[in-house]
Each structure stands twice: as structure tokens, then as C-alpha cells.
N, C-alpha and C. Protein backbone atom coordinates (compact mmCIF):
# COMPACT_ATOMS: atom_id res chain seq x y z
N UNK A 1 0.85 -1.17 0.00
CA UNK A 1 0.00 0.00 0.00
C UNK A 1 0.90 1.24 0.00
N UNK A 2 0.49 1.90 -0.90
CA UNK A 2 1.25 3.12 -0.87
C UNK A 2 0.71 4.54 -0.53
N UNK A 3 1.04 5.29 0.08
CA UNK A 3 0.52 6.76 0.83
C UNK A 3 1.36 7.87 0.41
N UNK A 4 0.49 8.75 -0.27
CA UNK A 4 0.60 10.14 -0.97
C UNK A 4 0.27 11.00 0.02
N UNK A 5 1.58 11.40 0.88
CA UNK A 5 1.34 12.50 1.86
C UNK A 5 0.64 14.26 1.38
N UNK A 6 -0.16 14.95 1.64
CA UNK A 6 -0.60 15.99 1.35
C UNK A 6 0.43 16.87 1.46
N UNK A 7 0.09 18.49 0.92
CA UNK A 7 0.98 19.16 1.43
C UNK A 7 1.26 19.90 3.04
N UNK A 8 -0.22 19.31 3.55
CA UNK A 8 -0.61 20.08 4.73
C UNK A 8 -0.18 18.96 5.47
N UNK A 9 0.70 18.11 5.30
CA UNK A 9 1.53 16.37 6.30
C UNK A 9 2.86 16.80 6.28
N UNK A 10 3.70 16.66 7.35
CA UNK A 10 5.30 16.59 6.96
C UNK A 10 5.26 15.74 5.99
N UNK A 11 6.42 16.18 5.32
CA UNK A 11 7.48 15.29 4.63
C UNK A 11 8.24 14.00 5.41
N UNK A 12 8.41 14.74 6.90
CA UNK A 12 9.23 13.60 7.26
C UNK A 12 8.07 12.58 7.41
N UNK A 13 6.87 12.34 7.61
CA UNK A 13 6.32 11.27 7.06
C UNK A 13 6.65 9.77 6.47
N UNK A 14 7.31 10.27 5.47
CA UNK A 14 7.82 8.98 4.50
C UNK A 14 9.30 8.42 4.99
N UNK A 15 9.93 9.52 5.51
CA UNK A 15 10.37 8.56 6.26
C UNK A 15 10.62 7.98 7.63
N UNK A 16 9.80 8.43 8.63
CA UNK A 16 9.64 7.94 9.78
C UNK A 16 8.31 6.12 9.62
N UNK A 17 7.79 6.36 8.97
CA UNK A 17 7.02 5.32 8.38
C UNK A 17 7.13 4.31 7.21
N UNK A 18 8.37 4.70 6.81
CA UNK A 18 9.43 3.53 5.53
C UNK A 18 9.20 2.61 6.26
N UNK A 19 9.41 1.81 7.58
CA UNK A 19 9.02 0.56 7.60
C UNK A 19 8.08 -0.72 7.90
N UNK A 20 6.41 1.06 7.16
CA UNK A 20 5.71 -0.24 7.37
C UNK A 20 5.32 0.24 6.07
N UNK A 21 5.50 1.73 5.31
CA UNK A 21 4.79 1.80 3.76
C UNK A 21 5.78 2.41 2.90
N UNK A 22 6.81 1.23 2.61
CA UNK A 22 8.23 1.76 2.30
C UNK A 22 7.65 2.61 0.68
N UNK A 23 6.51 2.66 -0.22
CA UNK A 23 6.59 3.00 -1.42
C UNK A 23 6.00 4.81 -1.07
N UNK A 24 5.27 4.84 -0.35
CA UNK A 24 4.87 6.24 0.36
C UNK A 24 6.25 7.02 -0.51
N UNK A 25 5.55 8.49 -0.75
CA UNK A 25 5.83 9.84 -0.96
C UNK A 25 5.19 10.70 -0.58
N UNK A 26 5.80 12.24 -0.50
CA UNK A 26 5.42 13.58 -0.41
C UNK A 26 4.94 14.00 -1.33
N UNK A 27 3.80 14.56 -1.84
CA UNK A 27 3.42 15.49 -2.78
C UNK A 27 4.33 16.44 -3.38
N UNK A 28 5.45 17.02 -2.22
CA UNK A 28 6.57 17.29 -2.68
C UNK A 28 7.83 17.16 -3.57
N UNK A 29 7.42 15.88 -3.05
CA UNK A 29 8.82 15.10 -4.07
C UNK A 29 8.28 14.73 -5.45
N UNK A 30 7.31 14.45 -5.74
CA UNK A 30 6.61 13.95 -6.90
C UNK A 30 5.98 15.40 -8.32
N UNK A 31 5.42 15.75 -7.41
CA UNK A 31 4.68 17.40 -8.14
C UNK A 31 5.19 18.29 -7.64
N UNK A 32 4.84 19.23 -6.78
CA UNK A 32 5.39 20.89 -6.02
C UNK A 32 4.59 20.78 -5.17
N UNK A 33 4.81 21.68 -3.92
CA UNK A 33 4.45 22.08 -3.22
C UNK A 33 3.15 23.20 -3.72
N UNK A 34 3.45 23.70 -4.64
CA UNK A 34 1.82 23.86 -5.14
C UNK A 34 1.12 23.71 -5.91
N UNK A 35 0.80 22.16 -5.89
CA UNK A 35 0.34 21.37 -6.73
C UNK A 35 -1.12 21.58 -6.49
N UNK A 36 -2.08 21.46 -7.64
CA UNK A 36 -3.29 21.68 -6.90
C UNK A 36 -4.12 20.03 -6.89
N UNK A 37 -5.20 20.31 -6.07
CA UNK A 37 -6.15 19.24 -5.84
C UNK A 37 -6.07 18.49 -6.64
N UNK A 38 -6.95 19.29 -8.44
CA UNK A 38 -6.83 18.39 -9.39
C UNK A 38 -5.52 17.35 -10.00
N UNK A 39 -4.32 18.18 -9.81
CA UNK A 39 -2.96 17.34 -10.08
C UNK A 39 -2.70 16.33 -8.96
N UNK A 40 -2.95 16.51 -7.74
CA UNK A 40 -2.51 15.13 -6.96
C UNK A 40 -3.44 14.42 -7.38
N UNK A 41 -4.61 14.36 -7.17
CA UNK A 41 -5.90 13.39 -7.83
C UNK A 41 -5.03 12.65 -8.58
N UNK A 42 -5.37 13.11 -9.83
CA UNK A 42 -4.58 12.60 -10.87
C UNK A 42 -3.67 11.65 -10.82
N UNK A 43 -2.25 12.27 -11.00
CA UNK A 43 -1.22 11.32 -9.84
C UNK A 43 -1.22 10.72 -8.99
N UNK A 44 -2.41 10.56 -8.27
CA UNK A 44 -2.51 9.24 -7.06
C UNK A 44 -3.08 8.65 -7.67
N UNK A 45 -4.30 8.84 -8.70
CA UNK A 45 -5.10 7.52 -9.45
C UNK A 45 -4.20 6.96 -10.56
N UNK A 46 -3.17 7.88 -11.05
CA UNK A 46 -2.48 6.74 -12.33
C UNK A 46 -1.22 6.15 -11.67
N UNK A 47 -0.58 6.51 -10.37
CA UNK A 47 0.23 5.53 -9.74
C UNK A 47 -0.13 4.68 -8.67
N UNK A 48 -1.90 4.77 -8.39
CA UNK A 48 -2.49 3.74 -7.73
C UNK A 48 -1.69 4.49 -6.10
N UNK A 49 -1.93 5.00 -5.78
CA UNK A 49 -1.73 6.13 -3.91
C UNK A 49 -2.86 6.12 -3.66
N UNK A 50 -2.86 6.10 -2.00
CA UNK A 50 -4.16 6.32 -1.17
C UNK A 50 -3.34 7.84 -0.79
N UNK A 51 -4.29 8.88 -0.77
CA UNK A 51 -4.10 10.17 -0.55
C UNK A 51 -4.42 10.11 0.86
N UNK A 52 -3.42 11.01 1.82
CA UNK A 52 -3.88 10.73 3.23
C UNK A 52 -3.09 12.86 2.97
N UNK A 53 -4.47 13.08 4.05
CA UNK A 53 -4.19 14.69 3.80
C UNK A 53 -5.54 14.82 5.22
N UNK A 54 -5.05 16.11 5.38
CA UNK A 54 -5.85 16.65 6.38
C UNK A 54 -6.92 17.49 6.13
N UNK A 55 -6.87 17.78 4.62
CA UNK A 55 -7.92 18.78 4.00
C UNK A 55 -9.15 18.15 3.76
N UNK A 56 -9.84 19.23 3.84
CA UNK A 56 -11.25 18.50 3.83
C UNK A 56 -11.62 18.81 2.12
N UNK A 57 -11.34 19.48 1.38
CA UNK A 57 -11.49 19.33 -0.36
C UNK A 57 -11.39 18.18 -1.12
N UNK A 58 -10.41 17.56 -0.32
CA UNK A 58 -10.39 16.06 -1.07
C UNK A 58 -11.53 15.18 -0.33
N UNK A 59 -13.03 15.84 0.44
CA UNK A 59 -13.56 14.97 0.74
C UNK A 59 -14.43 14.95 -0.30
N UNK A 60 -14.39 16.08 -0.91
CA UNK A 60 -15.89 16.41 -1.90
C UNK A 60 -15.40 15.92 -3.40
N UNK A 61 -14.18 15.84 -3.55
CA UNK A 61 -13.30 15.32 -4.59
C UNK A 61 -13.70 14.00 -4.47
N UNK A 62 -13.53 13.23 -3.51
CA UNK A 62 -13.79 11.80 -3.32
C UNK A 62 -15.39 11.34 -3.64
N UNK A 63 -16.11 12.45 -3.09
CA UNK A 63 -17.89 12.25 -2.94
C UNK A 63 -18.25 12.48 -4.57
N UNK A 64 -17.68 13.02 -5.47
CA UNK A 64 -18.18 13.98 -6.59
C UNK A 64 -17.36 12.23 -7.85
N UNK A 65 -15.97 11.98 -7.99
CA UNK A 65 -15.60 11.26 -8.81
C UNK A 65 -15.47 10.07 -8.24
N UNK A 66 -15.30 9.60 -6.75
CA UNK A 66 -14.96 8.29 -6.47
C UNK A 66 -13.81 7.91 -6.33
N UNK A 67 -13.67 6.11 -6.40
CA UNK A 67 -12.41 6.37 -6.25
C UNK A 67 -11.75 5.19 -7.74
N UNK A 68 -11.02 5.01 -7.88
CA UNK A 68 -9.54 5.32 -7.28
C UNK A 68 -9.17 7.07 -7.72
N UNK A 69 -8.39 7.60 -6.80
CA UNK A 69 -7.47 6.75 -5.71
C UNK A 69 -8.46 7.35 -4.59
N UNK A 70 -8.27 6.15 -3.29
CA UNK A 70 -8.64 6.46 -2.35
C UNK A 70 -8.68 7.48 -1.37
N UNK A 71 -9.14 7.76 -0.43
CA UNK A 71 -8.44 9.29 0.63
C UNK A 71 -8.43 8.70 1.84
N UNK A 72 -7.40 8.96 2.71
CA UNK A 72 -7.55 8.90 4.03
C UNK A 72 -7.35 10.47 4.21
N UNK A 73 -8.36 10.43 5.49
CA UNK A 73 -8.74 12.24 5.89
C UNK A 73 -8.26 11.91 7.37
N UNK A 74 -7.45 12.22 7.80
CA UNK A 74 -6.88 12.72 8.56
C UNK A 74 -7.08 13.92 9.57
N UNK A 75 -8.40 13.60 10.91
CA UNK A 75 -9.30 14.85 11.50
C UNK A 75 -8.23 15.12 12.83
N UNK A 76 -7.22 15.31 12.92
CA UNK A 76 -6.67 15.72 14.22
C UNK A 76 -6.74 16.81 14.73
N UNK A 77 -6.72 17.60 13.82
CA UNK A 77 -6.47 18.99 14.39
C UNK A 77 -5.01 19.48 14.09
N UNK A 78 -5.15 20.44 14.80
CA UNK A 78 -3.33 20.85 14.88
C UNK A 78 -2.86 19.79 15.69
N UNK A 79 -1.76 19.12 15.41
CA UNK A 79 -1.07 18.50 16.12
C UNK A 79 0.47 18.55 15.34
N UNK A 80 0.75 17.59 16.20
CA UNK A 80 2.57 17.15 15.84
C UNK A 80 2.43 16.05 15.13
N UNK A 81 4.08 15.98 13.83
CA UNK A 81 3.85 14.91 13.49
C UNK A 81 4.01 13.74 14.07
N UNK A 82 4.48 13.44 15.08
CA UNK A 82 4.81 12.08 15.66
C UNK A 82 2.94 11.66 16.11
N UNK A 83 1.55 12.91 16.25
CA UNK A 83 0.48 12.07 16.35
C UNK A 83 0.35 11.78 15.40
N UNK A 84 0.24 11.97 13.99
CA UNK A 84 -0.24 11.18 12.82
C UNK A 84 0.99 10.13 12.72
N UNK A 85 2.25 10.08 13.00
CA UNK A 85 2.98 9.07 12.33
C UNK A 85 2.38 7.89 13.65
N UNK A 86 1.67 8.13 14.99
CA UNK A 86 1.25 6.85 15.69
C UNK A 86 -0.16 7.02 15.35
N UNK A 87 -0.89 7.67 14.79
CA UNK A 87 -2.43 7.10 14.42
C UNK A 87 -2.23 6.01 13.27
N UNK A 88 -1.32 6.81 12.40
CA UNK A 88 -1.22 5.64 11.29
C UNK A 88 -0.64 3.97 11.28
N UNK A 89 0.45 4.20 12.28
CA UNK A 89 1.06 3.11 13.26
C UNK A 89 -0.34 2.32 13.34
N UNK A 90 -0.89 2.96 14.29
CA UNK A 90 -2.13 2.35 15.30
C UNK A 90 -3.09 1.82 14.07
N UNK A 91 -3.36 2.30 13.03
CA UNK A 91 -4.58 2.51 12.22
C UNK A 91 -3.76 0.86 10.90
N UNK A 92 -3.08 0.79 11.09
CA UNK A 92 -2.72 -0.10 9.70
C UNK A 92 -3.51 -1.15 9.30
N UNK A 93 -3.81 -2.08 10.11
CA UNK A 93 -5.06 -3.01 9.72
C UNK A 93 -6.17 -2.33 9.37
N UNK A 94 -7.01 -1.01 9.91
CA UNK A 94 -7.55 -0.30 9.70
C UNK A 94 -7.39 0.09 8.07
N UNK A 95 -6.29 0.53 7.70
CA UNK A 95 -5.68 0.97 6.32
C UNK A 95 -5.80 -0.13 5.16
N UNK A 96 -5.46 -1.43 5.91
CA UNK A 96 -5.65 -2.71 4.71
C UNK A 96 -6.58 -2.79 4.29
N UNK A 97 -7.30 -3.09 5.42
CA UNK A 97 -9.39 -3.13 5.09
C UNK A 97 -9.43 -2.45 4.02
N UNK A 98 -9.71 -1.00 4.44
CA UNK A 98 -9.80 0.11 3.30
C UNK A 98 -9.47 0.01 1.80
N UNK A 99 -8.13 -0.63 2.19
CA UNK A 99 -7.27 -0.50 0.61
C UNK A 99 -7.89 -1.31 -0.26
N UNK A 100 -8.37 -2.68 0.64
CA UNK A 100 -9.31 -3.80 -0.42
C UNK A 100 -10.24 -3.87 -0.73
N UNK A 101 -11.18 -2.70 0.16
CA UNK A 101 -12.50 -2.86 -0.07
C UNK A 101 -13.14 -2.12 -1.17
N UNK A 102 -13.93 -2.35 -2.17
CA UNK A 102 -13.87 -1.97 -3.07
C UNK A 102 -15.10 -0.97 -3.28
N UNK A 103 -15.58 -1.06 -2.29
CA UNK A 103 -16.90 -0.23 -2.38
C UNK A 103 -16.32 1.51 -1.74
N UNK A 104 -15.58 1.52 -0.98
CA UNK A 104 -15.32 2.33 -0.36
C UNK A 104 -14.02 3.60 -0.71
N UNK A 105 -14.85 4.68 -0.50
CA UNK A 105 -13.82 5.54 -1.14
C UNK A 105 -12.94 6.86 -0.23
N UNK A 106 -13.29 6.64 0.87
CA UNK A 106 -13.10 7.53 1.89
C UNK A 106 -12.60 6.73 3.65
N UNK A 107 -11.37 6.90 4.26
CA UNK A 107 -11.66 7.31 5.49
C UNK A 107 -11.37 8.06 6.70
N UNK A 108 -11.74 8.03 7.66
CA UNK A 108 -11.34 9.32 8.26
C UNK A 108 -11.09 8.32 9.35
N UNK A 109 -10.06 9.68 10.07
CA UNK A 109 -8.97 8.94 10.92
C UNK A 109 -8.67 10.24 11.78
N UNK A 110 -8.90 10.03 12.89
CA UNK A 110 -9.77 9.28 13.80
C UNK A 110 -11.49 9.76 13.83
């Protein structure tokens, strides 16, 4: 499973979490930093990424075309990254489900 960090996620993301979703990237590294909605879309559905972002635009993106690619929405709030790098920790079976299920195009966390 692979995870397309937003721009609103650290970077260090990908790699504090290489060893459980070693194919994961930054939106950064792939497009720019101001890439818009429609271009990550894009790029997560033709390299097959679950988009995990904290914005809520990619919820209506998800509701309006579907999926692929999937979204994980990410509701923390302000926080640090070490809480999303242990929700996602915590959440991984959570994440498999998701990835296989085929009906489903959205989830939110926590």
C-alpha cells in the first residue's frame, strides 16, 4: 500500500514510516508544493496512492468522482507529526481493510 502525503503532512512522514509503507511519498517530491487538488488526484489515481491529507477538499473530490485513488482524511487537528505518524502506526489493519474494499472511497482517521 502506498501513501501520498498531502501538502498540509510533513514530509518527514515517509520517512519515519518507511518501515511499514516503504513506497509512500510527499506530494513534494513527486509534483510541487503547489500542486493543486486536481494534479494530486490525478497522480494518485495513475500511480495507484491512497491520498492521506488533512484537507477536507479532497472529501468532496472523493464524494463527486470516487475512487480510485482512495483518501484517508486525517481529522486531528493541529497536532505534531509524531500524532499522525502513531495514528497511522495504530490505524494499519484499519488501512488494509480500506485498501481492499472496493466499495469504499473515503476514510477518516480518527
Amino acid at each position: 500500500m502506498k501513501l501520498l502525503f498531502d501538502q498540509n503532512i510533513s514530509r518527514k512522514l515517509v520517512k519515519l514510516l518507511d518501515d511499514v509503507f516503504p513506497e509512500s511519498q510527499h506530494i513534494s517530491t513527486v509534483l510541487s508544493e503547489n500542486a493543486e487538488d486536481s494534479q494530486i488526484w490525478s497522480f494518485a489515481k495513475e500511480n495507484a496512492y491512497l491520498i492521506v491529507t488533512k484537507d477536507d477538499d479532497f472529501e468532496q473530490r472523493s464524494i463527486l468522482f470516487g475512487q480510485p485513488p482512495k483518501l484517508v482524511w486525517i481529522r486531528l487537528g493541529n497536532c505534531k507529526t509524531s500524532d499522525i505518524e502513531v495514528l497511522l502506526r495504530q490505524s494499519i489493519d484499519t488501512l488494509l481493510a480500506f485498501n481492499s474494499d472496493d466499495e469504499t472511497s473515503f476514510l477518516l482517521l480518527p
